[in-house]
C-alpha atoms as a PDB file:
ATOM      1  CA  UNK A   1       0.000   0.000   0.000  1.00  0.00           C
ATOM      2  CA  UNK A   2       2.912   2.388  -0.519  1.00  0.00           C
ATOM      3  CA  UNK A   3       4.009   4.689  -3.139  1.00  0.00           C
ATOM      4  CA  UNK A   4       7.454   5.176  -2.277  1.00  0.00           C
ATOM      5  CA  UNK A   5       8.104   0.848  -3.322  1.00  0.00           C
ATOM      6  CA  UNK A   6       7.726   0.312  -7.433  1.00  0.00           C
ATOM      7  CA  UNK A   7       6.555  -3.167  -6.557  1.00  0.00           C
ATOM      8  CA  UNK A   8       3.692  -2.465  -4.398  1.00  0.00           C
ATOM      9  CA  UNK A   9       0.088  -2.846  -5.394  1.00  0.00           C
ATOM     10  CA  UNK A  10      -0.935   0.564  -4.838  1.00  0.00           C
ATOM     11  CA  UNK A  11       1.761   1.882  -7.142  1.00  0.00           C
ATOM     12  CA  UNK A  12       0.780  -0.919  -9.879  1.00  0.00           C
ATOM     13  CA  UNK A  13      -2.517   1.053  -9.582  1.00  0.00           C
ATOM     14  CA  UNK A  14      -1.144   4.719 -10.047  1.00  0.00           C
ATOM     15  CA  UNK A  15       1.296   3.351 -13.300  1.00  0.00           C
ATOM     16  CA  UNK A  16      -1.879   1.707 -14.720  1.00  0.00           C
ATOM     17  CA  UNK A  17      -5.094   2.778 -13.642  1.00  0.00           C
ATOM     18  CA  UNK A  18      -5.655   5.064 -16.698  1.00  0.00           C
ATOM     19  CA  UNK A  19      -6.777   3.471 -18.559  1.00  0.00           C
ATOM     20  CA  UNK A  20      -7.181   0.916 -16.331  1.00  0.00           C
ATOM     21  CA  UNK A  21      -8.745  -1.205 -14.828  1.00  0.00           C
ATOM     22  CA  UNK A  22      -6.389  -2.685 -12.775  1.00  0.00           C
ATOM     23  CA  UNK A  23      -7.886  -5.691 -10.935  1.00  0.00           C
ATOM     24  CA  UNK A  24      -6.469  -5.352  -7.030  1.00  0.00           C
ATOM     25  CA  UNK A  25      -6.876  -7.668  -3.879  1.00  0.00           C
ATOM     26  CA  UNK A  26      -9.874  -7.494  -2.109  1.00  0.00           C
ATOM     27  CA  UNK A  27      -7.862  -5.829   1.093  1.00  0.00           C
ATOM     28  CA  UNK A  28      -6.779  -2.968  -0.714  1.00  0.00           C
ATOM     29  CA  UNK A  29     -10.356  -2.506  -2.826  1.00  0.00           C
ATOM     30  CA  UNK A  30     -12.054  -2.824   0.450  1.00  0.00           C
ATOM     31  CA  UNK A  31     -10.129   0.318   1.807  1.00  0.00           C
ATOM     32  CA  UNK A  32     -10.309   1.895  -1.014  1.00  0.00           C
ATOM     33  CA  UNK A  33     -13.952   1.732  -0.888  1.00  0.00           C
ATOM     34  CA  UNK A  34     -14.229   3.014   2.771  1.00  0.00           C
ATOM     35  CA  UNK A  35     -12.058   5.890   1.048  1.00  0.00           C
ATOM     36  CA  UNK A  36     -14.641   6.926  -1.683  1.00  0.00           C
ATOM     37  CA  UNK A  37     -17.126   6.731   1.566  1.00  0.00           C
ATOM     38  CA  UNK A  38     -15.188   9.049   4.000  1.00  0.00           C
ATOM     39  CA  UNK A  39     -14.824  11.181   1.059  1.00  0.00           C
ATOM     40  CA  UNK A  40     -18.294  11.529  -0.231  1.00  0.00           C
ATOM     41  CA  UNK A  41     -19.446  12.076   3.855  1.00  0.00           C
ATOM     42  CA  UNK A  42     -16.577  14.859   4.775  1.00  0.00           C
ATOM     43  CA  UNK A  43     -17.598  17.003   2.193  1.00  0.00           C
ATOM     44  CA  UNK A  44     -14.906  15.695  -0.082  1.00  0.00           C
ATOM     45  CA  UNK A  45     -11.925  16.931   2.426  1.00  0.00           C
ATOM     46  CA  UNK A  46     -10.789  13.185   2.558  1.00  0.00           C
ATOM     47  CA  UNK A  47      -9.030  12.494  -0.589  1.00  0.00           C
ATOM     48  CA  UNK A  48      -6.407   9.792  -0.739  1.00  0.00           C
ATOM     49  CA  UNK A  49      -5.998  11.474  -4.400  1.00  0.00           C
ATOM     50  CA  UNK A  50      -3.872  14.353  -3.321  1.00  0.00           C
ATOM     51  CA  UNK A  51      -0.991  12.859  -4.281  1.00  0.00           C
ATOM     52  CA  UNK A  52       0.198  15.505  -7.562  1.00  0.00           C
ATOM     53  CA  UNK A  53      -0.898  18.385  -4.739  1.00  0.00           C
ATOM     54  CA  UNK A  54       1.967  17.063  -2.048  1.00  0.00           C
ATOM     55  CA  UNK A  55       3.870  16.803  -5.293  1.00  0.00           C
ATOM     56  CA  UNK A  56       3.487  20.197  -6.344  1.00  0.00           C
ATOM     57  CA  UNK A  57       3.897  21.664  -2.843  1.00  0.00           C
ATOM     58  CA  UNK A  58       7.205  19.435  -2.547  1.00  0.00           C
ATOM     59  CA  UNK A  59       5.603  17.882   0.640  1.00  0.00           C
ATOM     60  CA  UNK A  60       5.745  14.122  -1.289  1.00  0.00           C
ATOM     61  CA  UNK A  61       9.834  14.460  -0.540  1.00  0.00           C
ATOM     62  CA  UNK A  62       9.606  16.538   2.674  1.00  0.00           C
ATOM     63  CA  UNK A  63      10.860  19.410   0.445  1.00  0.00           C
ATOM     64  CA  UNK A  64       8.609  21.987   0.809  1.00  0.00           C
ATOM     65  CA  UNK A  65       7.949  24.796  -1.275  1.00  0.00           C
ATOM     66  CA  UNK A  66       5.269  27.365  -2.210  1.00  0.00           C
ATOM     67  CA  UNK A  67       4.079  26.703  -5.843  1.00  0.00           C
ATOM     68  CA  UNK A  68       3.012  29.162  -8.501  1.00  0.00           C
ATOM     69  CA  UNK A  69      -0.954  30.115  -9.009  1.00  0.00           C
ATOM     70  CA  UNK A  70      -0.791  27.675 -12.296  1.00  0.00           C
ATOM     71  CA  UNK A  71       1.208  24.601 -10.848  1.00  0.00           C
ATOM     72  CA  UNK A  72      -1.694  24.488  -7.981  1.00  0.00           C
ATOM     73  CA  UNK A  73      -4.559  24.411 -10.959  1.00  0.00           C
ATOM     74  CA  UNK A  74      -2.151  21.553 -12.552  1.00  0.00           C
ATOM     75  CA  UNK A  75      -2.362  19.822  -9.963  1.00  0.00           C
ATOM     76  CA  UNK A  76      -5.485  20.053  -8.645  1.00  0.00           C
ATOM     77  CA  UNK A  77      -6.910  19.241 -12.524  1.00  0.00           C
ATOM     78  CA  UNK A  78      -5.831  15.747 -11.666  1.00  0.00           C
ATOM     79  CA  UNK A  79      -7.166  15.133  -7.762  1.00  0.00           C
ATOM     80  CA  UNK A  80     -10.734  14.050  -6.628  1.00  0.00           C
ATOM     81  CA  UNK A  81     -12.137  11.157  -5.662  1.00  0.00           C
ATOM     82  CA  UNK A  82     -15.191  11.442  -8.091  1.00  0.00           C
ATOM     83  CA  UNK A  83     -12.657  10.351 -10.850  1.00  0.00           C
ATOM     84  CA  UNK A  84     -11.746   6.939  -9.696  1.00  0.00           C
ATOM     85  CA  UNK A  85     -14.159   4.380 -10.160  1.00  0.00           C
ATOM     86  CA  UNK A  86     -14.174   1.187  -8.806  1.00  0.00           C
ATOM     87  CA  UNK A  87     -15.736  -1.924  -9.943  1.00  0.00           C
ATOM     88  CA  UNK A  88     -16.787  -3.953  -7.441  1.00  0.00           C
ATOM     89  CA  UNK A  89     -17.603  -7.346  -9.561  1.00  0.00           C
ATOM     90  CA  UNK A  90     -14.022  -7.365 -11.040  1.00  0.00           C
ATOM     91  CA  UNK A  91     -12.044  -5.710  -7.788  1.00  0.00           C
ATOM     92  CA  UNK A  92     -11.044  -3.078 -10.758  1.00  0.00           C
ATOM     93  CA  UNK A  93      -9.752   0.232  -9.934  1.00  0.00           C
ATOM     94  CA  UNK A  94      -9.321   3.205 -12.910  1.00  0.00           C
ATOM     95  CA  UNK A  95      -9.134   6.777 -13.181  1.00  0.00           C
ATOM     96  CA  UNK A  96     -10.730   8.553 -15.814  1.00  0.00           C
ATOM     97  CA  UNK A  97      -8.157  11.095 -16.083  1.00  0.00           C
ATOM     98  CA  UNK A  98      -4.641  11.169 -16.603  1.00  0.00           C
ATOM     99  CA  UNK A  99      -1.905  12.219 -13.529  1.00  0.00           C
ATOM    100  CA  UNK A 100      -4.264  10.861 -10.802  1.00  0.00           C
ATOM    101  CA  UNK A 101      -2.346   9.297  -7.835  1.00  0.00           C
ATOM    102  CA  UNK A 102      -3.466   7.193  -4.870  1.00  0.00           C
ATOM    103  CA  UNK A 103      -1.993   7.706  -1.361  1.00  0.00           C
ATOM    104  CA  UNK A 104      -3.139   6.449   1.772  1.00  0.00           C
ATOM    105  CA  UNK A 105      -0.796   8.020   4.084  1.00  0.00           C
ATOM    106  CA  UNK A 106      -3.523   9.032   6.139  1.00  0.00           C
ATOM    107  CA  UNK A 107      -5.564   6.186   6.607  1.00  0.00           C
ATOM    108  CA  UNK A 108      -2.537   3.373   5.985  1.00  0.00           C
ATOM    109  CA  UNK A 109      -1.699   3.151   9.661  1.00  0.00           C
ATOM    110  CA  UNK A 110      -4.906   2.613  11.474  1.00  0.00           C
ATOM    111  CA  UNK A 111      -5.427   0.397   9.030  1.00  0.00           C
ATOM    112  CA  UNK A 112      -2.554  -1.878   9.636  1.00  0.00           C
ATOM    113  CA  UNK A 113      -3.577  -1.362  13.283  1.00  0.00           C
ATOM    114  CA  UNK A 114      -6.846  -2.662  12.694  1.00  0.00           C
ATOM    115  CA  UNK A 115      -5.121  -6.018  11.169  1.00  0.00           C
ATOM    116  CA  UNK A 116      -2.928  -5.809  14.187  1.00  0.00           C
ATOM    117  CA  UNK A 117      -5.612  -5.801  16.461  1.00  0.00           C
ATOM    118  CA  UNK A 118      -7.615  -8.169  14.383  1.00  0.00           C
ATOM    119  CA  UNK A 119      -4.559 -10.751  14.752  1.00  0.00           C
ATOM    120  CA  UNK A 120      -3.995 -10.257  18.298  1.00  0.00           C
ATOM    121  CA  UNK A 121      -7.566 -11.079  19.134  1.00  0.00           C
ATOM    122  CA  UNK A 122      -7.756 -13.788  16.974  1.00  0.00           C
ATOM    123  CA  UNK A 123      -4.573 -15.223  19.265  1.00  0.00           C
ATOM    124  CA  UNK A 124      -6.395 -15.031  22.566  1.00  0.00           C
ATOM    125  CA  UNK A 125      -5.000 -11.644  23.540  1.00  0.00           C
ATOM    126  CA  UNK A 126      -7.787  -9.543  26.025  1.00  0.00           C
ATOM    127  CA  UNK A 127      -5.815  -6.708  26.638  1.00  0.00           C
ATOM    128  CA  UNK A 128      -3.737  -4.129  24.336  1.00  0.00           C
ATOM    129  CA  UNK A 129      -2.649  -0.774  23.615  1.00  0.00           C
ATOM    130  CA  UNK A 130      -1.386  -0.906  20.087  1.00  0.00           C
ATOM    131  CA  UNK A 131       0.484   2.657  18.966  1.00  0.00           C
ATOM    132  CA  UNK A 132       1.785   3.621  15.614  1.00  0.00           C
ATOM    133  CA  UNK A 133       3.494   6.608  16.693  1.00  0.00           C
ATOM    134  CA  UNK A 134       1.719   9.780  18.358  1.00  0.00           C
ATOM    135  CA  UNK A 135      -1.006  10.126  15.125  1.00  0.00           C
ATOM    136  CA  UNK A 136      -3.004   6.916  15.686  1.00  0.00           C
ATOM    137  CA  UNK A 137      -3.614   3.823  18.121  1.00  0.00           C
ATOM    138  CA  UNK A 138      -5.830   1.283  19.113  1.00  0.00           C
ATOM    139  CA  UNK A 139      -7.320  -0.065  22.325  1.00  0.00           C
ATOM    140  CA  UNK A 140      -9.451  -3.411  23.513  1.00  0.00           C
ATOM    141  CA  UNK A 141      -9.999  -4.611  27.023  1.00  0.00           C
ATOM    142  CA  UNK A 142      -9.347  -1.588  28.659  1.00  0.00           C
ATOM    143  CA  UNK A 143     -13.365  -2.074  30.993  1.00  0.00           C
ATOM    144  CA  UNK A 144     -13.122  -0.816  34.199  1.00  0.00           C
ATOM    145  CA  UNK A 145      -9.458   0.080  33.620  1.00  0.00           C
ATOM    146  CA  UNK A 146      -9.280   2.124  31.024  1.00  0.00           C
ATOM    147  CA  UNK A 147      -6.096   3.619  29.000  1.00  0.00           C
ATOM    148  CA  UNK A 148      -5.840   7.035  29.774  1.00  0.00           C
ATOM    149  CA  UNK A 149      -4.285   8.600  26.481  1.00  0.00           C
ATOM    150  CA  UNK A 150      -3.104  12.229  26.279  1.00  0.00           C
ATOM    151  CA  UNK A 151      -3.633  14.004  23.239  1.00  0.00           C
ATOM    152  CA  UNK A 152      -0.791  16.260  22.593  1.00  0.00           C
ATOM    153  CA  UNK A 153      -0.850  19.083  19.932  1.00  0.00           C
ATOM    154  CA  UNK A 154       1.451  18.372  16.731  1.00  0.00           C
ATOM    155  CA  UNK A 155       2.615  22.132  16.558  1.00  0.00           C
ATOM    156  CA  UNK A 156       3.884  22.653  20.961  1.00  0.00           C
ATOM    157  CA  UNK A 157       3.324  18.989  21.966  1.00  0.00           C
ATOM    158  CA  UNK A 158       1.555  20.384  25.016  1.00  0.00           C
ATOM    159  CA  UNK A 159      -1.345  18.325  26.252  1.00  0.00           C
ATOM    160  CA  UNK A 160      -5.105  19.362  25.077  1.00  0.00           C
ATOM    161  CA  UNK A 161      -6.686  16.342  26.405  1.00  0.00           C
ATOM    162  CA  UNK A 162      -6.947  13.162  28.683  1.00  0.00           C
ATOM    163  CA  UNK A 163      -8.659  10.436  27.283  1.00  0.00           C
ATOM    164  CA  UNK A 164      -9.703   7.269  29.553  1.00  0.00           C
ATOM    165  CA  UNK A 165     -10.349   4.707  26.762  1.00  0.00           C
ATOM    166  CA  UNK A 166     -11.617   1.090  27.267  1.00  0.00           C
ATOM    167  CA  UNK A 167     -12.362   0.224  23.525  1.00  0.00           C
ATOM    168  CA  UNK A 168     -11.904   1.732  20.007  1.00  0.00           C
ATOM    169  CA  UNK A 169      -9.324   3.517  18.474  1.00  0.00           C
ATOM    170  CA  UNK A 170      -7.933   7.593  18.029  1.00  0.00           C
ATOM    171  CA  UNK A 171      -6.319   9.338  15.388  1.00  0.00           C
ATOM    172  CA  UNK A 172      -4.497  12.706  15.581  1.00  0.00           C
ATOM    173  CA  UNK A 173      -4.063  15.336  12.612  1.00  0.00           C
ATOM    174  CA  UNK A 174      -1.903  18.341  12.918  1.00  0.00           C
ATOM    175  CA  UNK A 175       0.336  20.638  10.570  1.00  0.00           C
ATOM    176  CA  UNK A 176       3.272  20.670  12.776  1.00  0.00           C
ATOM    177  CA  UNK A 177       4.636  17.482  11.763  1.00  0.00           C
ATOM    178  CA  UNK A 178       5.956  18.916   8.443  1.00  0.00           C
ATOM    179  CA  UNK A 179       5.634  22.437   6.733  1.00  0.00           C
ATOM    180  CA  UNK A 180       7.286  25.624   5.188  1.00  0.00           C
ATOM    181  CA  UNK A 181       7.900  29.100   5.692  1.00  0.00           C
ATOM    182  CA  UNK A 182       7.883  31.370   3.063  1.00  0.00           C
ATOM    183  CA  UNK A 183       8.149  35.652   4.086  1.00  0.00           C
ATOM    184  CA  UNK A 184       6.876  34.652   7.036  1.00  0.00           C
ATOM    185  CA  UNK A 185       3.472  32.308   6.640  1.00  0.00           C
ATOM    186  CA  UNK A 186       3.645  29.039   7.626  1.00  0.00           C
ATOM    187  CA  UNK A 187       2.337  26.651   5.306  1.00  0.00           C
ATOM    188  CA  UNK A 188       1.322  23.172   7.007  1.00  0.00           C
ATOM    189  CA  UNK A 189       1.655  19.821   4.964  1.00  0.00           C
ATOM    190  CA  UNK A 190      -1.828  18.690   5.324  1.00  0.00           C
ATOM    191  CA  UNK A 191      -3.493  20.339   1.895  1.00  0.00           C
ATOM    192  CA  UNK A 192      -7.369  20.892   1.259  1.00  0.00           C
ATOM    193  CA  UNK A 193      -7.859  18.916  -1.993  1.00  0.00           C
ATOM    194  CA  UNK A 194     -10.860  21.522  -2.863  1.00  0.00           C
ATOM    195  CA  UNK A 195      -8.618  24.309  -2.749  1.00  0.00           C
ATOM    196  CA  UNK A 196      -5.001  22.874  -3.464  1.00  0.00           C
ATOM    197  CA  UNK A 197      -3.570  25.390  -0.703  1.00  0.00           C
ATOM    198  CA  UNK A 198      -2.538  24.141   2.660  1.00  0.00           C
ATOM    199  CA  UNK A 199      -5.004  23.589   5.482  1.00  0.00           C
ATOM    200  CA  UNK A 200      -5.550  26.670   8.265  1.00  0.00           C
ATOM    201  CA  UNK A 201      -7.544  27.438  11.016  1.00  0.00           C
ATOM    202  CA  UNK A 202      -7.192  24.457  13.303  1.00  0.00           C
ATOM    203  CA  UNK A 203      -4.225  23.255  15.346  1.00  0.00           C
ATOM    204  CA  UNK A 204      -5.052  19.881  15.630  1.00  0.00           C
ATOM    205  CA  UNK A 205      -8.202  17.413  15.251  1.00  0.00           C
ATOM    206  CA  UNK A 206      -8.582  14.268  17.121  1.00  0.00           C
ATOM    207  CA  UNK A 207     -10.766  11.499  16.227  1.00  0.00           C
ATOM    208  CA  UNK A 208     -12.136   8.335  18.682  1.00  0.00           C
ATOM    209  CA  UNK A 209     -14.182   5.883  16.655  1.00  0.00           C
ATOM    210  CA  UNK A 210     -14.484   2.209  16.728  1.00  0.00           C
ATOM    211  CA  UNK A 211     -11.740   1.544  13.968  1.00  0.00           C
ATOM    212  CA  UNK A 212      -8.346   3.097  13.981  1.00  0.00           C
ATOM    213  CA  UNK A 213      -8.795   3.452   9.442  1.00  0.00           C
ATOM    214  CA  UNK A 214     -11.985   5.898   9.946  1.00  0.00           C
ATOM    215  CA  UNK A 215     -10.481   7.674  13.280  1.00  0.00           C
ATOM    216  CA  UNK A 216      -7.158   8.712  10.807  1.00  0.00           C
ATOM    217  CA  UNK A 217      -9.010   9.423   8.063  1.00  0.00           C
ATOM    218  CA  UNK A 218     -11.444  11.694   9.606  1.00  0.00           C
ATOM    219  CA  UNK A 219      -8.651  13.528  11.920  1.00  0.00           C
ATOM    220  CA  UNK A 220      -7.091  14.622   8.510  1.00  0.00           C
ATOM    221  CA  UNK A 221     -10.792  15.777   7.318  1.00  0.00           C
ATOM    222  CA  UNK A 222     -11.763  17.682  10.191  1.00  0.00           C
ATOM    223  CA  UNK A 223      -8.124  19.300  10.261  1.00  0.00           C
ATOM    224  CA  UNK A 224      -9.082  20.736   6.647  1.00  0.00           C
ATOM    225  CA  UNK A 225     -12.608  21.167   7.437  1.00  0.00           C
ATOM    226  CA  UNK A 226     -12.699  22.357  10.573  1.00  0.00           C
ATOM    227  CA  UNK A 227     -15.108  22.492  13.232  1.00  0.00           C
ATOM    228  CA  UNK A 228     -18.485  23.116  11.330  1.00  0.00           C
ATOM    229  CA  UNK A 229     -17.369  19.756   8.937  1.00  0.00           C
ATOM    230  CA  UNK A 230     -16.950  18.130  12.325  1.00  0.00           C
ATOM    231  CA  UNK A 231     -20.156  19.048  13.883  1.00  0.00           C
ATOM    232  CA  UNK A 232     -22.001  17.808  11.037  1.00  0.00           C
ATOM    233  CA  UNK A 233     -20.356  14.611  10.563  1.00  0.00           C
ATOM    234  CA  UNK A 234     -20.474  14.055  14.123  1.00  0.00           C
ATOM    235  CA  UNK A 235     -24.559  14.588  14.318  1.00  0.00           C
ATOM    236  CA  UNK A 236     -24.888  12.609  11.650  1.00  0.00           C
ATOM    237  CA  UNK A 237     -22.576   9.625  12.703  1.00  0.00           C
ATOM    238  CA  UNK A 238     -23.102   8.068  16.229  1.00  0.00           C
ATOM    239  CA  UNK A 239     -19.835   6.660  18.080  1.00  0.00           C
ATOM    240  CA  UNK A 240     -17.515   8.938  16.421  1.00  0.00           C
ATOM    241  CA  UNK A 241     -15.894  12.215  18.958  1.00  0.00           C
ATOM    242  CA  UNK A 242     -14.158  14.929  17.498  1.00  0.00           C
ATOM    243  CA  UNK A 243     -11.773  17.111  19.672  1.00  0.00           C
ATOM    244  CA  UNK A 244     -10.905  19.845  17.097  1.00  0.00           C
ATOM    245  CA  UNK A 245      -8.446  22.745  18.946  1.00  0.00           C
ATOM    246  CA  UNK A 246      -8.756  26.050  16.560  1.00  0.00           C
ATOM    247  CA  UNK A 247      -5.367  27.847  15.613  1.00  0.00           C
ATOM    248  CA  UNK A 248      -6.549  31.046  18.007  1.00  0.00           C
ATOM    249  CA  UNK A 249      -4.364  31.282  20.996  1.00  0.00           C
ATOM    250  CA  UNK A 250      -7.103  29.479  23.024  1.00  0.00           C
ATOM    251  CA  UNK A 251      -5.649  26.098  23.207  1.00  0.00           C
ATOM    252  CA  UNK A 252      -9.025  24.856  23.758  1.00  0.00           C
ATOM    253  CA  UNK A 253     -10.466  21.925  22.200  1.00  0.00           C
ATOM    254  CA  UNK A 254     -14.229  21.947  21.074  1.00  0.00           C
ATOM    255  CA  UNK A 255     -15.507  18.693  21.566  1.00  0.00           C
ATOM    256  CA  UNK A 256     -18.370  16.952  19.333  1.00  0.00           C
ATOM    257  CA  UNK A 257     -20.661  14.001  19.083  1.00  0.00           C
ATOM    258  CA  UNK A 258     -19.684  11.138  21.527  1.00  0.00           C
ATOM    259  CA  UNK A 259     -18.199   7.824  22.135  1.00  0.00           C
ATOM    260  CA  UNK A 260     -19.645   5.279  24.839  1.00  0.00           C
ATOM    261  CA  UNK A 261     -16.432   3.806  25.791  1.00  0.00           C
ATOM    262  CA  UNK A 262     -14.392   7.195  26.083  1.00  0.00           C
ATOM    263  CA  UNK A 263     -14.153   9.692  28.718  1.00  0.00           C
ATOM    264  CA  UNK A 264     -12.686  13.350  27.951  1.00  0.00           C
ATOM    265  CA  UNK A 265     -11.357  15.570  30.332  1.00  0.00           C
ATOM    266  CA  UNK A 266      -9.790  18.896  29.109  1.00  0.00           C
ATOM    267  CA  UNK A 267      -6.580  20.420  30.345  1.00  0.00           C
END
């Protein structure tokens, strides 16, 4: 599921896809599927077709730069979600343009923790806290004993929130992780696909849902949405919290919807 290893089966898909169809393995069409999903619910903020945007903005090769007016509309020509179709009788995937590019940076590691997870359970084990790295983890058997996570902001790594979790999974966005400075603005490495410019306004989003997959995914959304995307997801979707922290000075989170098995407590 990588781009940056020729051999993969995601990059098979961005050499051939257009024309296409190339015929995939039902893991990867499966995600790929929960991807057109999370993209036609957020509003179309989720796009795992971004790809020639990071490109262009020289985020792809952590090499960031600020593009010219006409490189962005190059770009962006070739990104949306609308313009890959899958076909779910053959496991086919195409694009129906030219210069499209799949990445699932930001929903590739919950997923591999839900297989994690999925393993581990399947082994006997009752009790785990499974991390991969500060962005996303996973968490069973926690009960009356709970793990208490701390969700830390990407940008001063000071603590926003305490989370007591007994089951389900969080994901973390923020624009600290990677970005550049040009005469003085900061641009962030997480890019709106609508707009092809870099995402502003919030600090960081944090997702708890049942699945680590949809808790990444729709941290990244709600980082380029913001809080009024979140709110609406949120009342639309049960068992999905959003912590989103605006880029004011406040350093306080605005919490919506709710998740059974999670208790918040703000610092």
């Amino acid at each position: 599921m990588t781009i940056f290893r020729e051999t993969s089966e995601l990059a098979r898909v961005n050499r051939d896809a257009h024309p296409g169809p190339v015929v995939v393995g039902r893991e990867l069409f499966d995600l790929l599927a929960l991807c057109e999903q999370l993209h036609r619910d957020t509003d179309c903020a989720f796009d795992v077709t971004s790809t020639p945007l990071s490109r262009c903005w020289g985020f792809l090769r952590r090499e960031g730069r600020l593009p010219a007016p006409d490189e962005i509309a190059d770009a962006r020509a070739a990104v949306g979600m609308q313009h890959v179709q899958l076909d779910r009788r053959r496991q086919g995937v195409s694009f129906d343009r030219p210069g499209m590019a799949l990445n699932l940076g930001a929903i590739g590691k919950g997923h591999a923790l839900d297989r994690i997870g999925g393993l581990l359970q399947g082994r006997g084990v009752k009790r785990a806290l499974l991390s991969a790295g500060c962005s996303s983890l996973l968490a069973s058997g926690g009960g009356t004993d709970p793990w208490r996570v701390d969700l830390r902001s990407a940008v001063t790594s000071e603590v926003l929130a305490r989370v007591y979790l007994a089951r389900g999974a969080v994901g973390t966005s923020g624009a600290g992780e990677q970005f550049c400075e040009v005469d003085g603005v900061r641009y962030g490495h997480v890019i709106d696909p609508r707009s092809g410019w870099p995402a502003t306004g919030v600090l960081s989003a944090s997702v708890i849902a049942i699945d680590a997959a949809s808790a990444d995914a729709l941290s990244t959304a709600f980082l380029i949405g913001g809080p009024a995307l979140a709110q609406r997801y949120c009342s639309k979707h049960p068992d999905v919290l959003a912590l989103i922290t605006p880029d004011d000075g406040s350093r306080h989170p605005m919490m919506f919807g709710s998740y059974p098995e999670a208790r918040v407590t703000a610092k």
